[in-house]
PDB file of N, CA and C in Angstrom:
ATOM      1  N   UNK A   1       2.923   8.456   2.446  1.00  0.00           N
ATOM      2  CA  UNK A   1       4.328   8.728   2.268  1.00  0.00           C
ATOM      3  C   UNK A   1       5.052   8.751   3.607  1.00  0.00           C
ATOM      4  N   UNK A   2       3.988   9.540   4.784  1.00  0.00           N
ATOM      5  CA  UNK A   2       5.138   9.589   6.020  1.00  0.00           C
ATOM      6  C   UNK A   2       4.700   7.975   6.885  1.00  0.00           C
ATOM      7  N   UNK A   3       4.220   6.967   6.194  1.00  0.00           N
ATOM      8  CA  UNK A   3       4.068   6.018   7.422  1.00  0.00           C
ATOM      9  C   UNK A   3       5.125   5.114   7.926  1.00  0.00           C
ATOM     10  N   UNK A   4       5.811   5.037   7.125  1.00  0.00           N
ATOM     11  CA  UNK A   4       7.072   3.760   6.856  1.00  0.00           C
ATOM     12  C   UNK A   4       7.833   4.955   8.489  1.00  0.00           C
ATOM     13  N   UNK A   5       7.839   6.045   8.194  1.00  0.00           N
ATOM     14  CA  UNK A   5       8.723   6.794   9.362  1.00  0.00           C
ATOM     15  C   UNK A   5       8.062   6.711  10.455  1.00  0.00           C
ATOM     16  N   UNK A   6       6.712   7.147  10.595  1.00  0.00           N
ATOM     17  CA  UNK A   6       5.807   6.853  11.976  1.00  0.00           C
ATOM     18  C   UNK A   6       5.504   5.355  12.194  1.00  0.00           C
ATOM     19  N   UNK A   7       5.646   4.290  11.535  1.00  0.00           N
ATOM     20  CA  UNK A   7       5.767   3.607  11.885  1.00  0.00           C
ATOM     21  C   UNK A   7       7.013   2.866  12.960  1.00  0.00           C
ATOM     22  N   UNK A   8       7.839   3.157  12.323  1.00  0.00           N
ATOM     23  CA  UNK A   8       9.642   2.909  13.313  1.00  0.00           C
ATOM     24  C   UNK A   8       9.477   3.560  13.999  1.00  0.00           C
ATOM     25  N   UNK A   9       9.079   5.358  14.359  1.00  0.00           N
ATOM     26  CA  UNK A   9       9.291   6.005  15.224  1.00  0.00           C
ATOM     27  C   UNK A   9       8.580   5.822  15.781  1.00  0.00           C
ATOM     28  N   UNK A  10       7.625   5.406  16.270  1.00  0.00           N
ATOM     29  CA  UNK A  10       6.317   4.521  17.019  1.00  0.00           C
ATOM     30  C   UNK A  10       6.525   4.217  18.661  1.00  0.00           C
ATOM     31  N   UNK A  11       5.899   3.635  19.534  1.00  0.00           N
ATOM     32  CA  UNK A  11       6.405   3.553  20.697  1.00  0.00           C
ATOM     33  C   UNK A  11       5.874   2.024  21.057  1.00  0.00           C
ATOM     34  N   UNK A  12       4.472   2.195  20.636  1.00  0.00           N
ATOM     35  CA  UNK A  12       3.632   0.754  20.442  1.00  0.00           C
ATOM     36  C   UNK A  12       3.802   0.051  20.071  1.00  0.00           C
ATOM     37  N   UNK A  13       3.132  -1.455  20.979  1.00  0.00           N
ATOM     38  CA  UNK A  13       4.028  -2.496  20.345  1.00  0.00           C
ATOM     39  C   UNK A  13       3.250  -3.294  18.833  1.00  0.00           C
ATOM     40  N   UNK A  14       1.841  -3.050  19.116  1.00  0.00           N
ATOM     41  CA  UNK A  14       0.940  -3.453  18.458  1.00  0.00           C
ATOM     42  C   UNK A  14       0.332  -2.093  17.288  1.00  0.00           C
ATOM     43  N   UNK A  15       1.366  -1.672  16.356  1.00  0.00           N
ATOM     44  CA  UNK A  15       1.438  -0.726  15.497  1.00  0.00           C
ATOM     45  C   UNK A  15       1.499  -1.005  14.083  1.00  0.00           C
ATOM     46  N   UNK A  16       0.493  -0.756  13.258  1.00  0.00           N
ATOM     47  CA  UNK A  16       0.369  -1.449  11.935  1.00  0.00           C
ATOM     48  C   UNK A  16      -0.080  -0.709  10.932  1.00  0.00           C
ATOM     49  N   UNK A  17       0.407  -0.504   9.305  1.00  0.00           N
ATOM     50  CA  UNK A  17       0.227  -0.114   8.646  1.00  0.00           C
ATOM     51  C   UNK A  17      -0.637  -0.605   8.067  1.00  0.00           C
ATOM     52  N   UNK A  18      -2.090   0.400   7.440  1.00  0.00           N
ATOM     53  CA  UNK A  18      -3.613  -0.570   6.838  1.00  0.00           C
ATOM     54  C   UNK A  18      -2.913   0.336   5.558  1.00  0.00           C
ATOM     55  N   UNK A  19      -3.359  -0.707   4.473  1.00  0.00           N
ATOM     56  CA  UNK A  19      -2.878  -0.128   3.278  1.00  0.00           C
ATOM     57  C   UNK A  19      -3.246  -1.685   2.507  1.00  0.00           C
ATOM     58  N   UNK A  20      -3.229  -1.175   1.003  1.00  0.00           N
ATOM     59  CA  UNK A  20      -3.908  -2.354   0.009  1.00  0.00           C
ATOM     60  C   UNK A  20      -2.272  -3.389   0.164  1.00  0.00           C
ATOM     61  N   UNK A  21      -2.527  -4.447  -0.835  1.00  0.00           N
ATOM     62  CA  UNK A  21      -1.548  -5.660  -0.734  1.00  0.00           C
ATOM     63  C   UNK A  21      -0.005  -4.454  -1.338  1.00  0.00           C
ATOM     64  N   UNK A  22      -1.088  -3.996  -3.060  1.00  0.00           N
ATOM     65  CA  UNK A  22       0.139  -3.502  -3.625  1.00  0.00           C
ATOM     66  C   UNK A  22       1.251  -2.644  -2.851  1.00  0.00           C
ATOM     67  N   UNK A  23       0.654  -1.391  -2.040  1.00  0.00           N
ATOM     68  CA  UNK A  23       1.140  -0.564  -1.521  1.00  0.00           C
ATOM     69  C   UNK A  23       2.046  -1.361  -0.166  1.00  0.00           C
ATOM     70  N   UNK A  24       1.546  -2.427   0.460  1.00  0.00           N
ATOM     71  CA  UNK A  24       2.253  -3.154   1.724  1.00  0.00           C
ATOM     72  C   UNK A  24       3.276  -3.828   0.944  1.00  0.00           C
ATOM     73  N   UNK A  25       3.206  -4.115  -0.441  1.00  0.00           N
ATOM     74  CA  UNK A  25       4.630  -5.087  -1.095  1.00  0.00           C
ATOM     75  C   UNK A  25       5.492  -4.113  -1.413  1.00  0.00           C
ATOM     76  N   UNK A  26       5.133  -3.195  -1.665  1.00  0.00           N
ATOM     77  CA  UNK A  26       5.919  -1.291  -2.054  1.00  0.00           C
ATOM     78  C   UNK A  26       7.038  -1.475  -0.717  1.00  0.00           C
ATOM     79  N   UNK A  27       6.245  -1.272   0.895  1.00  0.00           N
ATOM     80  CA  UNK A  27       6.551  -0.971   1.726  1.00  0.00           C
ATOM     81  C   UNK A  27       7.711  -2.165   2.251  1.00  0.00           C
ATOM     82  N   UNK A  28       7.350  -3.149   1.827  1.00  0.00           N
ATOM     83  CA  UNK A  28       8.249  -4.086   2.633  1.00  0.00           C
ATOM     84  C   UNK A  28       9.549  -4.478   1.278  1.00  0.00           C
ATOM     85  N   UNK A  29       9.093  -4.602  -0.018  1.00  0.00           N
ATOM     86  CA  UNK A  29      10.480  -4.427  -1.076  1.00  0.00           C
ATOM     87  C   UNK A  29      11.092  -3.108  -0.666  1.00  0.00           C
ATOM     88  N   UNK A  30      10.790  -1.864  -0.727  1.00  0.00           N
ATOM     89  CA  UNK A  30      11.572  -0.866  -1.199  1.00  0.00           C
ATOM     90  C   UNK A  30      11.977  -0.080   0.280  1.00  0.00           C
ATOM     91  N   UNK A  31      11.218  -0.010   0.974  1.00  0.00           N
ATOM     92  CA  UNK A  31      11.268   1.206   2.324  1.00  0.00           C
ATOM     93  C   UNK A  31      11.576  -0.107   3.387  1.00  0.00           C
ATOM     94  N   UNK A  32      11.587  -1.833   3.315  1.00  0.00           N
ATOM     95  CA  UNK A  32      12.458  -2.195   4.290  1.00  0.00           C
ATOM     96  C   UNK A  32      11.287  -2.447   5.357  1.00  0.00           C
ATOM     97  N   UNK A  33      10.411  -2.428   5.393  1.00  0.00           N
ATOM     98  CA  UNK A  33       9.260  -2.303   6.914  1.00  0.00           C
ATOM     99  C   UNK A  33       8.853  -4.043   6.658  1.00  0.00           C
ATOM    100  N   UNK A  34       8.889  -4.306   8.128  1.00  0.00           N
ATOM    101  CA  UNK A  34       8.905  -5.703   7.827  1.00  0.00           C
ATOM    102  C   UNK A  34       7.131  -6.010   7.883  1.00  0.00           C
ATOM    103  N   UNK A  35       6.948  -7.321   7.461  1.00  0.00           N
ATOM    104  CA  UNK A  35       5.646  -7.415   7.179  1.00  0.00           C
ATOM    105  C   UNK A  35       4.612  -7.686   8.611  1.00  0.00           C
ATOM    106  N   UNK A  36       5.172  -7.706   9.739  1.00  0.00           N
ATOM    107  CA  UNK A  36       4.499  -7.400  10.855  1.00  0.00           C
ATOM    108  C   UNK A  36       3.939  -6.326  11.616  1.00  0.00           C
ATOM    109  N   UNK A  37       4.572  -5.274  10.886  1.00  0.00           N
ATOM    110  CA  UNK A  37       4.013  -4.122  11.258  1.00  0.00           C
ATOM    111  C   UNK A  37       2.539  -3.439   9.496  1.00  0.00           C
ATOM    112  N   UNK A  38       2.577  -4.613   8.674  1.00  0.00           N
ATOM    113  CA  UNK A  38       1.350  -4.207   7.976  1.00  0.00           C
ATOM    114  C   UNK A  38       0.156  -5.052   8.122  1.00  0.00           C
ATOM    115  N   UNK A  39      -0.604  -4.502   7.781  1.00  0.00           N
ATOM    116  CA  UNK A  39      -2.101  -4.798   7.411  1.00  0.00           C
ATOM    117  C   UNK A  39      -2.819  -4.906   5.977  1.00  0.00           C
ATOM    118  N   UNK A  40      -2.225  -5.741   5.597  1.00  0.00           N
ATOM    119  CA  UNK A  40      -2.818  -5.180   3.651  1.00  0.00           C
ATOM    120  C   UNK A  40      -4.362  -6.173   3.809  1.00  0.00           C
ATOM    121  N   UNK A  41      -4.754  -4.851   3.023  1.00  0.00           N
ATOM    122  CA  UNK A  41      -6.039  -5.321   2.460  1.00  0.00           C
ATOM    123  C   UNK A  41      -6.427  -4.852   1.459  1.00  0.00           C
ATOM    124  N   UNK A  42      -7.926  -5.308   0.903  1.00  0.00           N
ATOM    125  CA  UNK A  42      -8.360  -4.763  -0.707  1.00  0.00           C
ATOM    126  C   UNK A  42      -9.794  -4.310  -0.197  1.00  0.00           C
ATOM    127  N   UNK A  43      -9.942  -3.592  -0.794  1.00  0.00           N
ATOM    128  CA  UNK A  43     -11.303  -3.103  -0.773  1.00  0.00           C
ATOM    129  C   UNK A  43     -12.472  -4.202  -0.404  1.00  0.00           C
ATOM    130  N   UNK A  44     -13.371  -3.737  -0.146  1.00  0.00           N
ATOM    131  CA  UNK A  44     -14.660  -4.751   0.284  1.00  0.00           C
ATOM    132  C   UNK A  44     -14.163  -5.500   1.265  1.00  0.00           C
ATOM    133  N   UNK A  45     -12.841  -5.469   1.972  1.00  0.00           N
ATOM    134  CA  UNK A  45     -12.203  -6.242   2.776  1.00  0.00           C
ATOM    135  C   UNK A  45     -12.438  -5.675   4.210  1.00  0.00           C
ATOM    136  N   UNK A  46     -12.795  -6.752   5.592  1.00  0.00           N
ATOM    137  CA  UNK A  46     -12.437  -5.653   6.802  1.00  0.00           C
ATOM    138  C   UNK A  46     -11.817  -6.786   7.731  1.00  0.00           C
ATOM    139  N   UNK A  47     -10.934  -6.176   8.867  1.00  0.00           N
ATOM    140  CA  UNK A  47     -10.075  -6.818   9.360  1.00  0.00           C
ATOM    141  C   UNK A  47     -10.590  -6.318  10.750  1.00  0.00           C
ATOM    142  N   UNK A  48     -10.216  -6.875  11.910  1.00  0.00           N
ATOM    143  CA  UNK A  48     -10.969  -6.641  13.153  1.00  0.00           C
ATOM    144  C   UNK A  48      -9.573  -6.687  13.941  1.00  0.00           C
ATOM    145  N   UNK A  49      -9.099  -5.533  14.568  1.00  0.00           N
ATOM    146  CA  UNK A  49      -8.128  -5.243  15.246  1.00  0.00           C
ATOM    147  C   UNK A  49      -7.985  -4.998  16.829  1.00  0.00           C
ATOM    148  N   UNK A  50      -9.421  -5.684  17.258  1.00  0.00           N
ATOM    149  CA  UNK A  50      -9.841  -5.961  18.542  1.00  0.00           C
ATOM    150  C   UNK A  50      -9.830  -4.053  19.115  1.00  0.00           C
ATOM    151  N   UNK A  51      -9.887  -3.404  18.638  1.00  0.00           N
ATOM    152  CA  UNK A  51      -9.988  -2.203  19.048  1.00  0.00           C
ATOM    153  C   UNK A  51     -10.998  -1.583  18.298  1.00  0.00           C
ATOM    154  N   UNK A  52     -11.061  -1.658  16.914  1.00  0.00           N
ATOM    155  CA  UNK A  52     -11.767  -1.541  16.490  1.00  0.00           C
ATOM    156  C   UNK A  52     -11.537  -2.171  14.981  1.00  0.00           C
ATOM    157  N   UNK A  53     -12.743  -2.095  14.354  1.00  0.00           N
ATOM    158  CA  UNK A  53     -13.273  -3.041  12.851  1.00  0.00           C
ATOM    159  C   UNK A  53     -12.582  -1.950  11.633  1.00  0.00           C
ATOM    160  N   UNK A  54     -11.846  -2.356  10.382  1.00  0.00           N
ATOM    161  CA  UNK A  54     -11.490  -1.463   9.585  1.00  0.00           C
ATOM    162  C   UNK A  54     -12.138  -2.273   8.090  1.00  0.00           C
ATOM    163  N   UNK A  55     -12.823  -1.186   7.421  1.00  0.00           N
ATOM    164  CA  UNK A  55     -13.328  -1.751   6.473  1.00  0.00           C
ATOM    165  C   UNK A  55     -12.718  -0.702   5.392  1.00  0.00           C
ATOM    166  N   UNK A  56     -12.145  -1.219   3.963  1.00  0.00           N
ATOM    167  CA  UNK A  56     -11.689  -0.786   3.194  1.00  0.00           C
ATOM    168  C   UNK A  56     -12.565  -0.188   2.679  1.00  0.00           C
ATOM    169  N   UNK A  57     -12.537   0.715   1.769  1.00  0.00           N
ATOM    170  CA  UNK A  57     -13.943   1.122   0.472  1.00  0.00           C
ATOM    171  C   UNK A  57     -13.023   1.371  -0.572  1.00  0.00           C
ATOM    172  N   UNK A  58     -13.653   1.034  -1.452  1.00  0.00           N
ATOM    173  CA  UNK A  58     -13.086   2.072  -3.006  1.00  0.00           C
ATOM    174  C   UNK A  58     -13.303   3.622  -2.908  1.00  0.00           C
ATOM    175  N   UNK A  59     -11.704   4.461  -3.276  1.00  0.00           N
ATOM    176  CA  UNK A  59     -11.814   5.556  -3.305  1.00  0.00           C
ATOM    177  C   UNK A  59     -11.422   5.973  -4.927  1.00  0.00           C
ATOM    178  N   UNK A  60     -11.994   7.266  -5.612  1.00  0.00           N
ATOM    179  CA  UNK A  60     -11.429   7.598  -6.491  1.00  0.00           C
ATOM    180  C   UNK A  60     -10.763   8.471  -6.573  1.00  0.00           C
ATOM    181  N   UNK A  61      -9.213   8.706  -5.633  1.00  0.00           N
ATOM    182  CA  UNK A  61      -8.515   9.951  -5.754  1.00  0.00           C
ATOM    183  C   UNK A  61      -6.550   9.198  -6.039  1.00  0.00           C
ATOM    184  N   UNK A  62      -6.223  10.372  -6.335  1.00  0.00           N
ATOM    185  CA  UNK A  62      -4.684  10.014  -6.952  1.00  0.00           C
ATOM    186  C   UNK A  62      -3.902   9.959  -4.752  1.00  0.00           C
ATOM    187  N   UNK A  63      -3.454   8.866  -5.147  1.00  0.00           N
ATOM    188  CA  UNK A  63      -1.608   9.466  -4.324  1.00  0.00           C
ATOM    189  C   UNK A  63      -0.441   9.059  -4.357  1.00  0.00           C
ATOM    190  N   UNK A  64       0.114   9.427  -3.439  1.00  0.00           N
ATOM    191  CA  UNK A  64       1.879   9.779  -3.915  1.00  0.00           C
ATOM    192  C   UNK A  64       2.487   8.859  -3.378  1.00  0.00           C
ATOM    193  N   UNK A  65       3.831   8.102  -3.372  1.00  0.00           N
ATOM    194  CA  UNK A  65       4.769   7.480  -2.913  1.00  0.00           C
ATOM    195  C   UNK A  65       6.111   7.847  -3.787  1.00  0.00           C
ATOM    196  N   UNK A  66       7.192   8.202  -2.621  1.00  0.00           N
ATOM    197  CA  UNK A  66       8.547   8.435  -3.193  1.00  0.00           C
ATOM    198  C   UNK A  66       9.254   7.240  -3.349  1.00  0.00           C
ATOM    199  N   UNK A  67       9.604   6.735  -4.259  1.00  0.00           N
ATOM    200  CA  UNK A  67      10.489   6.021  -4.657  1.00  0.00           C
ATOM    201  C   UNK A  67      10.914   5.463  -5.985  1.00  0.00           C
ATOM    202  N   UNK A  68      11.827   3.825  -6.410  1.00  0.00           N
ATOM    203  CA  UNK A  68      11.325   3.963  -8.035  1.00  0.00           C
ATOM    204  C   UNK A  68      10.527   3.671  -8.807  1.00  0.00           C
TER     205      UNK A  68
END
């Protein structure tokens, strides 16, 4: 819920939101964040961010996003 804000308020230039496709199309239709500052991925998926390796997993818990 707070990334779309820490993201803008950010200082870095190389600053990116990891989050699945659905939740990055959420972010860039509704909250406006352009698609250079995300990272979508799906589970079983990993992306290599030269800093370090991010590998998705399946989780089974609920969460939140404000909007409609």
């Amino acid at each position: 819920m707070h990334a779309p804000f820490l993201i803008l308020a950010g200082k870095r230039e190389e600053k990116k939101i990891v989050c699945t496709s659905e939740v990055g199309t959420y972010y860039e239709l509704f909250r406006k964040i352009p698609p250079t500052y995300l990272a979508k991925m799906q589970a079983g998926g990993t992306k290599d961010f030269g800093f370090a390796k991010i590998t998705m997993v399946k989780a089974d818990h609920p969460s939140t996003v404000v909007g409609p």
